[in-house]
PDB file of N, CA and C in Angstrom:
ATOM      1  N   UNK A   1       2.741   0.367   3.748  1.00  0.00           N
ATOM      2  CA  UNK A   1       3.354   1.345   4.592  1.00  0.00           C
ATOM      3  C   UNK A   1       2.421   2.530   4.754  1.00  0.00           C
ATOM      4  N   UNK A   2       2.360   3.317   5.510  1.00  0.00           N
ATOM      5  CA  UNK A   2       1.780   4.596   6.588  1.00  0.00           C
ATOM      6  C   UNK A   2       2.444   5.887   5.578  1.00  0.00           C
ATOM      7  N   UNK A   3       1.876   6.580   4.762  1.00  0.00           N
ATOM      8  CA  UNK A   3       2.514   7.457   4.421  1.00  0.00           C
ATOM      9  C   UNK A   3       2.617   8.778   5.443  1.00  0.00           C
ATOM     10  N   UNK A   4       3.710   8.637   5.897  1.00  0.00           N
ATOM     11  CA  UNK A   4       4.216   9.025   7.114  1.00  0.00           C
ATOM     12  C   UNK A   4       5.758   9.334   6.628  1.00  0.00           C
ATOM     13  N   UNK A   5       6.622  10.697   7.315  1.00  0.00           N
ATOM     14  CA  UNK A   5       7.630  10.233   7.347  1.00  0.00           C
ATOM     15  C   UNK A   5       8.528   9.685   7.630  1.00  0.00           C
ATOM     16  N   UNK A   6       7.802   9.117   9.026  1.00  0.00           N
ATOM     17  CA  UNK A   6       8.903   7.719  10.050  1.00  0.00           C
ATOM     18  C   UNK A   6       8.507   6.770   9.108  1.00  0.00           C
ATOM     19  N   UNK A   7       7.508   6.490   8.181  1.00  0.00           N
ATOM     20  CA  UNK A   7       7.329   5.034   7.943  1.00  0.00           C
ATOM     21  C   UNK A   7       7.718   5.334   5.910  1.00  0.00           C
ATOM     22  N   UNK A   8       7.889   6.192   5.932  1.00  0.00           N
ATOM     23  CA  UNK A   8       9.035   6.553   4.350  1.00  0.00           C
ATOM     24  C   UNK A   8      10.587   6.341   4.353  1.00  0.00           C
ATOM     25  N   UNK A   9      10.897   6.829   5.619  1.00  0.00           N
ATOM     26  CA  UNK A   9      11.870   6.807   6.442  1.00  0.00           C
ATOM     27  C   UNK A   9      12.764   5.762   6.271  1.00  0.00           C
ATOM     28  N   UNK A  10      11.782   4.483   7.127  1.00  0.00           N
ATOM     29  CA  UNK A  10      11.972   3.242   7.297  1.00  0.00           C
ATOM     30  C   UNK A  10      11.998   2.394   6.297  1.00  0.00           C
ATOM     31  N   UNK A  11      11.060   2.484   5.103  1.00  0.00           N
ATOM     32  CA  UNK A  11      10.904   2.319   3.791  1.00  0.00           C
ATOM     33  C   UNK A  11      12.087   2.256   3.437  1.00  0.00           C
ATOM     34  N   UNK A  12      12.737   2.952   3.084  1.00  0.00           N
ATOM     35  CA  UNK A  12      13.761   3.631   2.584  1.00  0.00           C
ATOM     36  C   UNK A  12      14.940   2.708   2.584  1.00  0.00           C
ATOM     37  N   UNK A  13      14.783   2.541   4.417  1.00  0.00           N
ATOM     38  CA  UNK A  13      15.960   1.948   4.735  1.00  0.00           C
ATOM     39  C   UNK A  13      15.854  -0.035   4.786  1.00  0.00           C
ATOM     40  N   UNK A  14      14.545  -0.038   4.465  1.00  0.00           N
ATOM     41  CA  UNK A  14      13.995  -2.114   4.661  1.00  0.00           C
ATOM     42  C   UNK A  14      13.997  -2.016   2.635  1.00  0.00           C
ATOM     43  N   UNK A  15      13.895  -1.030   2.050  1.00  0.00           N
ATOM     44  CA  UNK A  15      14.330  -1.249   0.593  1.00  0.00           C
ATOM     45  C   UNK A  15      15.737  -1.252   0.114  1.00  0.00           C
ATOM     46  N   UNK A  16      16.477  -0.733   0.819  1.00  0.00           N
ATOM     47  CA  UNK A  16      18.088  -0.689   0.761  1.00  0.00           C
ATOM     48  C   UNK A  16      19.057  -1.936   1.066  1.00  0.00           C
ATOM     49  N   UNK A  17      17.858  -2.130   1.983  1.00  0.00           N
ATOM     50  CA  UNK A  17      18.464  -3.840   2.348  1.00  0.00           C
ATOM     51  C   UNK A  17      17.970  -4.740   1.622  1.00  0.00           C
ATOM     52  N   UNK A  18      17.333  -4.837   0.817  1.00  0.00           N
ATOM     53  CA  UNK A  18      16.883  -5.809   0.087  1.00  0.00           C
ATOM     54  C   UNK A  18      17.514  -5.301  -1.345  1.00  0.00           C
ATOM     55  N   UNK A  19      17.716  -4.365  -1.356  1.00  0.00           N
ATOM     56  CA  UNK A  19      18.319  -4.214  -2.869  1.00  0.00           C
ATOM     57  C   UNK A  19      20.038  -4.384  -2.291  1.00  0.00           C
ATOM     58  N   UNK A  20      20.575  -4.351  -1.426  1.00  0.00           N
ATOM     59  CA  UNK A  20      21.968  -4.536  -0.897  1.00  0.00           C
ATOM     60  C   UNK A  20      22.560  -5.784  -0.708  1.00  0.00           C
ATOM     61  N   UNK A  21      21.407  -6.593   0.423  1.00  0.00           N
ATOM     62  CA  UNK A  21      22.261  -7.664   0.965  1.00  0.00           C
ATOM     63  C   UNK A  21      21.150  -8.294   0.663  1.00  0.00           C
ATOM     64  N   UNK A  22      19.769  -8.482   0.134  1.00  0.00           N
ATOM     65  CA  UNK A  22      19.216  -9.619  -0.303  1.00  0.00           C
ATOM     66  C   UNK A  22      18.994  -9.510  -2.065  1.00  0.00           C
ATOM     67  N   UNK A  23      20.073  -8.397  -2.559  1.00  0.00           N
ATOM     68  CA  UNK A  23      20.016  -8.680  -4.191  1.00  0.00           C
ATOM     69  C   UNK A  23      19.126  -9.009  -5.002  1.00  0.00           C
ATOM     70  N   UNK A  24      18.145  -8.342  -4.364  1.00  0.00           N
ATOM     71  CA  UNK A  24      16.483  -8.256  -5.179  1.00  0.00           C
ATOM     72  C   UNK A  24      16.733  -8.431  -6.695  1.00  0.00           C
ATOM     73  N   UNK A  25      17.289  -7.026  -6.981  1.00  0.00           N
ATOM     74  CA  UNK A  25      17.455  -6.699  -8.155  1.00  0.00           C
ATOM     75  C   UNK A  25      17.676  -7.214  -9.418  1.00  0.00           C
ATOM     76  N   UNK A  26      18.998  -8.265  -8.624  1.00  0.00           N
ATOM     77  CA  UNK A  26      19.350  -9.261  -9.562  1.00  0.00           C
ATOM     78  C   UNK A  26      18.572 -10.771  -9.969  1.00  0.00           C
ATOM     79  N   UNK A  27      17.444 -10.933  -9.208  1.00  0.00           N
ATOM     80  CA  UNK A  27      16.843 -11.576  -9.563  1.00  0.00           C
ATOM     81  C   UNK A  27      15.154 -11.253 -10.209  1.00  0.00           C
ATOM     82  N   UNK A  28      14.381 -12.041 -10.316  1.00  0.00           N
ATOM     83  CA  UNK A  28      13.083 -11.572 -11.047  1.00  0.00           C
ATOM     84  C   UNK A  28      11.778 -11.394  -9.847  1.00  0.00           C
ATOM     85  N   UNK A  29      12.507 -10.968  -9.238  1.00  0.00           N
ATOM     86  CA  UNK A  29      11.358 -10.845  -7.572  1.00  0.00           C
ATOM     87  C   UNK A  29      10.203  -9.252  -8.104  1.00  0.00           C
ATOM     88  N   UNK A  30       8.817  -9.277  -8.003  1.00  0.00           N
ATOM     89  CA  UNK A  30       8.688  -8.036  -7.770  1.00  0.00           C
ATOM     90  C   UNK A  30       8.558  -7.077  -6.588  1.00  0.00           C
ATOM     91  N   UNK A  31       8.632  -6.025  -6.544  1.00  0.00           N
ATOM     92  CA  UNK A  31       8.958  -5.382  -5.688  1.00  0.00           C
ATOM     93  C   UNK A  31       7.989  -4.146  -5.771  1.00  0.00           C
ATOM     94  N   UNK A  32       6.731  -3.870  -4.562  1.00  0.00           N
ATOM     95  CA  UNK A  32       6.168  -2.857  -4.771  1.00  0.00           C
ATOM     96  C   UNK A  32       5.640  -2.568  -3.880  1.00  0.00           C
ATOM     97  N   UNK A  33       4.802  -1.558  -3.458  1.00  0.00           N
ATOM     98  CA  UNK A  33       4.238  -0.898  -2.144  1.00  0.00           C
ATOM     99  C   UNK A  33       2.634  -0.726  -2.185  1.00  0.00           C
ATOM    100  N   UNK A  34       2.168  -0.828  -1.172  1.00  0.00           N
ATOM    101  CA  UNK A  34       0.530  -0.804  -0.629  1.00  0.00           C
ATOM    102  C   UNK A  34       1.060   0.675   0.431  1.00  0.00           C
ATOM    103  N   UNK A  35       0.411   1.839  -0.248  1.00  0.00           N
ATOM    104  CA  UNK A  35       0.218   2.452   0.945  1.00  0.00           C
ATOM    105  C   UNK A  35      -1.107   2.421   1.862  1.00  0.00           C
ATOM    106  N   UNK A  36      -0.994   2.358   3.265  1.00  0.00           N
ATOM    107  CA  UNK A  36      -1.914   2.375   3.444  1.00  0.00           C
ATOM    108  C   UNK A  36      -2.790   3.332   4.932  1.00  0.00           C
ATOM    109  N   UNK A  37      -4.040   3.456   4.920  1.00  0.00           N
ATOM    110  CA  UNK A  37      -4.690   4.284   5.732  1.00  0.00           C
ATOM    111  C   UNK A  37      -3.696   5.554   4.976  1.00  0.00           C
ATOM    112  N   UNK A  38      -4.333   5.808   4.169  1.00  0.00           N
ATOM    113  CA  UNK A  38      -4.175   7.151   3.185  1.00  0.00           C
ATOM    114  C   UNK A  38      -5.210   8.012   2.797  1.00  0.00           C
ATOM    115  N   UNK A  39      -4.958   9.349   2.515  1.00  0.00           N
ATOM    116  CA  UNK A  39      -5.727  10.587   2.009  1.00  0.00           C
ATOM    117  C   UNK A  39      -4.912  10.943   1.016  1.00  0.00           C
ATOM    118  N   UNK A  40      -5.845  10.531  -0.073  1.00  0.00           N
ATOM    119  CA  UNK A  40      -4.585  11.383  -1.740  1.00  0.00           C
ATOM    120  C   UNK A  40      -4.330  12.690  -1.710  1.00  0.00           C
ATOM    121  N   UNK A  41      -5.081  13.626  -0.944  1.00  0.00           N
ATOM    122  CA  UNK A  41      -5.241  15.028  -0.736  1.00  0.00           C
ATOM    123  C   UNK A  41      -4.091  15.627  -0.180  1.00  0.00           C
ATOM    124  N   UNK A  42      -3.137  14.717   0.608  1.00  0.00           N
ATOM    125  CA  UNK A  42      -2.318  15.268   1.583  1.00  0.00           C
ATOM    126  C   UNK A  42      -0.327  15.408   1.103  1.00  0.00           C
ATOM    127  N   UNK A  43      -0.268  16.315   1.619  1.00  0.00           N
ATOM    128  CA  UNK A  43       1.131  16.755   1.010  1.00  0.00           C
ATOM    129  C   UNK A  43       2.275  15.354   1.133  1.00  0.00           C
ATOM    130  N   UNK A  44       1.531  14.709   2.567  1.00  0.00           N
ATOM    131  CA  UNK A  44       2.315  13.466   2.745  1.00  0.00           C
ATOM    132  C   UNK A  44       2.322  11.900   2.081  1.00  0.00           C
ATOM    133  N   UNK A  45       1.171  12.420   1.386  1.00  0.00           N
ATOM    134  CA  UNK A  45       0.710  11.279   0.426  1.00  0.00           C
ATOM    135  C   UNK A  45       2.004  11.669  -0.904  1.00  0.00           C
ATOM    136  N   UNK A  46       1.875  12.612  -1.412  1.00  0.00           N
ATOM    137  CA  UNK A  46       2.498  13.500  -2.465  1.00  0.00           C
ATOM    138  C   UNK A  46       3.873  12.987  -2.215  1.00  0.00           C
ATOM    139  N   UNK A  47       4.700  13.657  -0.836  1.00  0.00           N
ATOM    140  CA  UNK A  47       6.056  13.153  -0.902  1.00  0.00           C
ATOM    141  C   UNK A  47       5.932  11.087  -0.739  1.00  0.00           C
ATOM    142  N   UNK A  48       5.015  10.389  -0.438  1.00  0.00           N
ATOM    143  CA  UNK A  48       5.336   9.543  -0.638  1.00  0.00           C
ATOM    144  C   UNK A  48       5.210   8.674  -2.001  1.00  0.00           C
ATOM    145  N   UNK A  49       4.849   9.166  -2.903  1.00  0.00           N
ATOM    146  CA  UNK A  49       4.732   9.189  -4.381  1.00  0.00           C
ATOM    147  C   UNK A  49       6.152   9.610  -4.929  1.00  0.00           C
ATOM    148  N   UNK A  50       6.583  10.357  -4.983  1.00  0.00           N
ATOM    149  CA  UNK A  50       7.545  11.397  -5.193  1.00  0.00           C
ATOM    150  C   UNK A  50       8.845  10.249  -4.491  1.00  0.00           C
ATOM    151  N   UNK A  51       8.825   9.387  -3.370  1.00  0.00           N
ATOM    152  CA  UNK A  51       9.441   8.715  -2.761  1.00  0.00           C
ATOM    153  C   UNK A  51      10.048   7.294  -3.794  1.00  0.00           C
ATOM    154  N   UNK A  52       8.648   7.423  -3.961  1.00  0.00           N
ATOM    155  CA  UNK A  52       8.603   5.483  -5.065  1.00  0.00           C
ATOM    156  C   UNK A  52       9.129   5.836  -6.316  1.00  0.00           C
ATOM    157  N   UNK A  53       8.975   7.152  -6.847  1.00  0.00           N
ATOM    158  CA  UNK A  53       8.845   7.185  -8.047  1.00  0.00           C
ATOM    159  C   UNK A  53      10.602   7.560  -8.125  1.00  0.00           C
ATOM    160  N   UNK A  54      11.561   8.405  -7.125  1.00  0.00           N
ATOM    161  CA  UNK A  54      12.890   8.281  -7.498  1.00  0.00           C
ATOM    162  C   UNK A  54      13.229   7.227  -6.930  1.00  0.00           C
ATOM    163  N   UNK A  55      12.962   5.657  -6.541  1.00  0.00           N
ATOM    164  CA  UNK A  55      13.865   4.654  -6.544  1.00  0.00           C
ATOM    165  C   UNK A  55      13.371   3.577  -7.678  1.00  0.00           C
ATOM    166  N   UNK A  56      12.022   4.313  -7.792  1.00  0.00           N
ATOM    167  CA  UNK A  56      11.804   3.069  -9.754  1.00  0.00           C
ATOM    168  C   UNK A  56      10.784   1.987  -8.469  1.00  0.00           C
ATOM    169  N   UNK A  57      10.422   2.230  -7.361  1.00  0.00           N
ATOM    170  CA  UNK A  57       9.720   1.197  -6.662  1.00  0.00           C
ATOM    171  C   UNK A  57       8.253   1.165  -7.257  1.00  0.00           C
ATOM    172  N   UNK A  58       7.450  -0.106  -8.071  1.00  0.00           N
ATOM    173  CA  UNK A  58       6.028   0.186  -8.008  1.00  0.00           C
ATOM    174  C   UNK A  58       5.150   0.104  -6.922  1.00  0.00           C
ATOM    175  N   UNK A  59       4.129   1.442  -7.370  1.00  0.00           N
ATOM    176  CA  UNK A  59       3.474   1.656  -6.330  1.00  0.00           C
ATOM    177  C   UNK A  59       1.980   0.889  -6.799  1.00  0.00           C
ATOM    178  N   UNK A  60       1.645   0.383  -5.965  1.00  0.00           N
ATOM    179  CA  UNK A  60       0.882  -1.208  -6.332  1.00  0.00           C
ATOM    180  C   UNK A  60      -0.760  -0.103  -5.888  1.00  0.00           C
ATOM    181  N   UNK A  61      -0.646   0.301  -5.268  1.00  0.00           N
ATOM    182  CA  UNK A  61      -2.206   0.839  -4.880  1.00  0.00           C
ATOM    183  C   UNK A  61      -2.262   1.287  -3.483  1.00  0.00           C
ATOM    184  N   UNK A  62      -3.586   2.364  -3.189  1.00  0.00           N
ATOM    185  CA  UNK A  62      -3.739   2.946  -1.831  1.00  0.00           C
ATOM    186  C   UNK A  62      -4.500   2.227  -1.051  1.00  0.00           C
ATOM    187  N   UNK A  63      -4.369   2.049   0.129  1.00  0.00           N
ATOM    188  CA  UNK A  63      -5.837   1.597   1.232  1.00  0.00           C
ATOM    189  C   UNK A  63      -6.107   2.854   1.307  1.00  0.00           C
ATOM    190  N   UNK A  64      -7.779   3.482   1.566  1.00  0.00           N
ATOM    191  CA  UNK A  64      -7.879   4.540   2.393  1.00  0.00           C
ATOM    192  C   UNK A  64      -8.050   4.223   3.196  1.00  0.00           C
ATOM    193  N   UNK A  65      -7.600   5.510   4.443  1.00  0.00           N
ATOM    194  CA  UNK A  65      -8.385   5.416   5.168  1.00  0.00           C
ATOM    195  C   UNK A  65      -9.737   5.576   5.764  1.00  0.00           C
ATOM    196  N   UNK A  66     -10.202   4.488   6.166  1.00  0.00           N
ATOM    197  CA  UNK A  66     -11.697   4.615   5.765  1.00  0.00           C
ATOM    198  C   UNK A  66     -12.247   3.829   7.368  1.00  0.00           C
ATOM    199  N   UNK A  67     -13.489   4.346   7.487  1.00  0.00           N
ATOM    200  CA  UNK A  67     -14.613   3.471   8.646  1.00  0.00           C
ATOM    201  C   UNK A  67     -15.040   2.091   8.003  1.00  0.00           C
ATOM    202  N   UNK A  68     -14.927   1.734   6.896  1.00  0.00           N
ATOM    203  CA  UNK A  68     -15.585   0.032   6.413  1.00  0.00           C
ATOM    204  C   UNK A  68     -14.533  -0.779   7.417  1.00  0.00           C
ATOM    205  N   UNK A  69     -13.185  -0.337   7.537  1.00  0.00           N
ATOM    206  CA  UNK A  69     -12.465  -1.778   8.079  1.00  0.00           C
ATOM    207  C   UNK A  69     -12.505  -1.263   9.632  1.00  0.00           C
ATOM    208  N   UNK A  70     -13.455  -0.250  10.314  1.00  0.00           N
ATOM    209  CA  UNK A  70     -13.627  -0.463  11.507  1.00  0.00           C
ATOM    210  C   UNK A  70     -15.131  -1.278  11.445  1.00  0.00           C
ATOM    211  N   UNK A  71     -15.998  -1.170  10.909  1.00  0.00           N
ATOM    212  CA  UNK A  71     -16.962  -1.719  10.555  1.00  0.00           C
ATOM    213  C   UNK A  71     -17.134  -3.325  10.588  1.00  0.00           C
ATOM    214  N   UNK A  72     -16.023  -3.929   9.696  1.00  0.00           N
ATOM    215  CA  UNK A  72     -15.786  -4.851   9.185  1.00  0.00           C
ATOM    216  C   UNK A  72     -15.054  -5.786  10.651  1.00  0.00           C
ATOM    217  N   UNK A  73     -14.160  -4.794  11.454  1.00  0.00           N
ATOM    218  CA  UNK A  73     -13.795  -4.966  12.335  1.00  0.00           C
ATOM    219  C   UNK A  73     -14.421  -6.043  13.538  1.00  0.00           C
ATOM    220  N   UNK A  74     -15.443  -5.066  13.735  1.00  0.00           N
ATOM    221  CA  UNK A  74     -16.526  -5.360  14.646  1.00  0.00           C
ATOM    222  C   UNK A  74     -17.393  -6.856  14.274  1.00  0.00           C
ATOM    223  N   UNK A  75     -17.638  -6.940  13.422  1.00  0.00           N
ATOM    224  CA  UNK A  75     -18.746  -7.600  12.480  1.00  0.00           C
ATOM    225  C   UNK A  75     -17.592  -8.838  12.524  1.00  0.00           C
ATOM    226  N   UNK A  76     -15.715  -9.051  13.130  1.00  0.00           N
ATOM    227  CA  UNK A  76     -15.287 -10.202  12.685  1.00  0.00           C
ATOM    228  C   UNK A  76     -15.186 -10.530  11.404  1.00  0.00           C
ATOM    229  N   UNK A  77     -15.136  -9.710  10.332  1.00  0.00           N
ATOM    230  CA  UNK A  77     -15.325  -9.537   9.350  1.00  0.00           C
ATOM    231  C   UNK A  77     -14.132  -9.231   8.073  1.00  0.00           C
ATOM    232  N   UNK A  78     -13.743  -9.643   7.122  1.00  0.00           N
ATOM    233  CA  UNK A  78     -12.979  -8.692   6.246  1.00  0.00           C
ATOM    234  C   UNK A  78     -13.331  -7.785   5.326  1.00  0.00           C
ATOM    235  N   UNK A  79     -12.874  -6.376   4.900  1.00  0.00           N
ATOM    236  CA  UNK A  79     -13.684  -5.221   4.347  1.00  0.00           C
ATOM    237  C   UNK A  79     -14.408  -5.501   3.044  1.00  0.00           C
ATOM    238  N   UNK A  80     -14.104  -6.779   2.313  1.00  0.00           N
ATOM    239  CA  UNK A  80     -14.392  -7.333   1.186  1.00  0.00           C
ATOM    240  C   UNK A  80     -15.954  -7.922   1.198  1.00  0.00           C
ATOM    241  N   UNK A  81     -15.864  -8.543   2.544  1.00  0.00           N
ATOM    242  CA  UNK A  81     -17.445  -9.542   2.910  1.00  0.00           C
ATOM    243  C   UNK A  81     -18.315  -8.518   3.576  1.00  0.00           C
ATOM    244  N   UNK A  82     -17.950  -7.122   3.502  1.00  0.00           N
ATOM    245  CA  UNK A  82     -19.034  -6.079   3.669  1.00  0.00           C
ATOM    246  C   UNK A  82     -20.433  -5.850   2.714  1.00  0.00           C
ATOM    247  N   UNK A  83     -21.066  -5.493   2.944  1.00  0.00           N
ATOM    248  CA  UNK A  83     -22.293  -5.673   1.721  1.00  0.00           C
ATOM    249  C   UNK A  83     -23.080  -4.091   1.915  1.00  0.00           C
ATOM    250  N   UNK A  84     -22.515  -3.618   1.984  1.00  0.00           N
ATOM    251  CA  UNK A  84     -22.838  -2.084   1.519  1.00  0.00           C
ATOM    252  C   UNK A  84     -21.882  -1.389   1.109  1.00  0.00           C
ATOM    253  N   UNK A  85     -22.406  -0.363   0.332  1.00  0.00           N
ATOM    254  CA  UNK A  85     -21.818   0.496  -1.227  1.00  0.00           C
ATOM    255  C   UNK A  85     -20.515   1.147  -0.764  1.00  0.00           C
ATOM    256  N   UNK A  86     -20.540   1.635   0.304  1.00  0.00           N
ATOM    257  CA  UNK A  86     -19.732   2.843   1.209  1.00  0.00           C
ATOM    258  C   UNK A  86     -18.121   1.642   1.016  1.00  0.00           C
ATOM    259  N   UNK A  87     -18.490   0.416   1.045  1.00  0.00           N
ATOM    260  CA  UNK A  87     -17.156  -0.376   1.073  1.00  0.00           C
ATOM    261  C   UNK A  87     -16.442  -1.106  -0.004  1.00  0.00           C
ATOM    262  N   UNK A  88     -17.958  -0.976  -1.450  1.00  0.00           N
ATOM    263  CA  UNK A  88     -16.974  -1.040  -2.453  1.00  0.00           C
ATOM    264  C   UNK A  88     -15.633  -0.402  -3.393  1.00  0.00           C
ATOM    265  N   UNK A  89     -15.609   1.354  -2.727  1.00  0.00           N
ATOM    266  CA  UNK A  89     -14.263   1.148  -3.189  1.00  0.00           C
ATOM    267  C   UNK A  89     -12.952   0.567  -2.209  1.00  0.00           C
ATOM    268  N   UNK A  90     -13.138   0.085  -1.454  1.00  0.00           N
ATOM    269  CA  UNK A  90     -12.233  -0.525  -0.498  1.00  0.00           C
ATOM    270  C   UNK A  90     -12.236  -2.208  -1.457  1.00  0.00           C
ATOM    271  N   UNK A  91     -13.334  -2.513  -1.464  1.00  0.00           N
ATOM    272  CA  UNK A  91     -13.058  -3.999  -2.644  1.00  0.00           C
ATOM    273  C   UNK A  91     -12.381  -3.717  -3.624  1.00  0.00           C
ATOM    274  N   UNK A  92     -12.651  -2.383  -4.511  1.00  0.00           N
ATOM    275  CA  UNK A  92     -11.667  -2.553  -5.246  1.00  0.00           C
ATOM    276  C   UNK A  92     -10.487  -1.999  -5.224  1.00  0.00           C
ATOM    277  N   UNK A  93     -10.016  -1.436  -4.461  1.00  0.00           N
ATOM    278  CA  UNK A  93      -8.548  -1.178  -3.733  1.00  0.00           C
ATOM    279  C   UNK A  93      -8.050  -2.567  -3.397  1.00  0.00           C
ATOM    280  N   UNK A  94      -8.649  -3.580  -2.875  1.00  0.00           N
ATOM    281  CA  UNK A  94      -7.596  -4.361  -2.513  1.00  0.00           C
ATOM    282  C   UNK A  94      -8.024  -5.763  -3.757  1.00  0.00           C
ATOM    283  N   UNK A  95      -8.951  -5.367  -5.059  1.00  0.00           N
ATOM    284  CA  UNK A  95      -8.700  -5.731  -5.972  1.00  0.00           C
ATOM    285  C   UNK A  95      -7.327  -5.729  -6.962  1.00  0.00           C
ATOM    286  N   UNK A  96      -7.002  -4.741  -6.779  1.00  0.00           N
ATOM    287  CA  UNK A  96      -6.211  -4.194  -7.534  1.00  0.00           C
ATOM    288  C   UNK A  96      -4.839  -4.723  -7.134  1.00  0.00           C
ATOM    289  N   UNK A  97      -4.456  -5.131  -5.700  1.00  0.00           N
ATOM    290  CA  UNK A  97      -3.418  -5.133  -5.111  1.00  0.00           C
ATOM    291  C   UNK A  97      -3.581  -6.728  -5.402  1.00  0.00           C
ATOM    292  N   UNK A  98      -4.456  -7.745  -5.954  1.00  0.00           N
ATOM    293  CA  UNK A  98      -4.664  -8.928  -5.305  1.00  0.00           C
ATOM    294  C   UNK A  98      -4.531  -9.541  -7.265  1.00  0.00           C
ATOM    295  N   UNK A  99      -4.795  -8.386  -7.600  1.00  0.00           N
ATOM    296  CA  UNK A  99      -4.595  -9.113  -9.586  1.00  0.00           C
ATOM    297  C   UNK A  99      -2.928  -8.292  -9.448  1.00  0.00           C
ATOM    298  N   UNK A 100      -2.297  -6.898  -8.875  1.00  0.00           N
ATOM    299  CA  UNK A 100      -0.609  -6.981  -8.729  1.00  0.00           C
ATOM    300  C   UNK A 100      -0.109  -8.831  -8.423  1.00  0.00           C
ATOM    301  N   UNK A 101      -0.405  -9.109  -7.363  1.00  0.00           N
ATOM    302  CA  UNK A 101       0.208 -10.078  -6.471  1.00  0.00           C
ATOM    303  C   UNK A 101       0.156 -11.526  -7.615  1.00  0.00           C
ATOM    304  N   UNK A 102      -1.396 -11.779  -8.355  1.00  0.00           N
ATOM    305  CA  UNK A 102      -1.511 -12.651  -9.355  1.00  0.00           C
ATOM    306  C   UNK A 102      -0.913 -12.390 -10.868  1.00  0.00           C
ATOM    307  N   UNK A 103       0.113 -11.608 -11.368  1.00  0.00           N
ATOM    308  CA  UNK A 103       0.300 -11.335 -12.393  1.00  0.00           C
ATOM    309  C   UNK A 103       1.959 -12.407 -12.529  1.00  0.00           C
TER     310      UNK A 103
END
């Protein structure tokens, strides 16, 4: 999700339904968030932290936003099969999200 407040918003309300009428809870599903095209710097990053953290949602890791996946873009490419430095922390951002998903 866009840490945004239309897309916290919306969050909000596609997590309500899954904890309501698809009874997440009660089963052993995990449940967690990728924010993404993010700046940690920003007040809107902050309330969306502040968001996850009063419904108990884990927050799995940030994309930044960054020029490698316009880069990567172009090139037909994914930001991972980039081969300059500027895009390894983007490898390991979506490292991190990819050992969440394997646990």
């Amino acid at each position: 999700m866009l840490p945004s407040p239309i897309d916290i918003h919306a969050c909000a309300h596609f997590i309500k339904d899954l904890f309501l009428v698809a009874k997440v809870r009660n089963k052993s599903i995990k449940i967690g968030v990728v924010a993404n095209r993010t700046r940690a710097t920003t007040k809107v990053y902050d309330s969306l932290i502040r968001f996850l953290n009063s419904l108990d949602i884990e927050f799995i890791g940030a994309l930044k936003d960054s020029q490698s996946y316009v880069h990567a873009s172009q090139d037909g490419i994914s930001v991972v099969e980039l081969r300059n430095s500027l895009a390894s922390k983007n490898k390991r951002q979506w490292n991190e999200i990819v050992n969440w998903i394997n646990v």
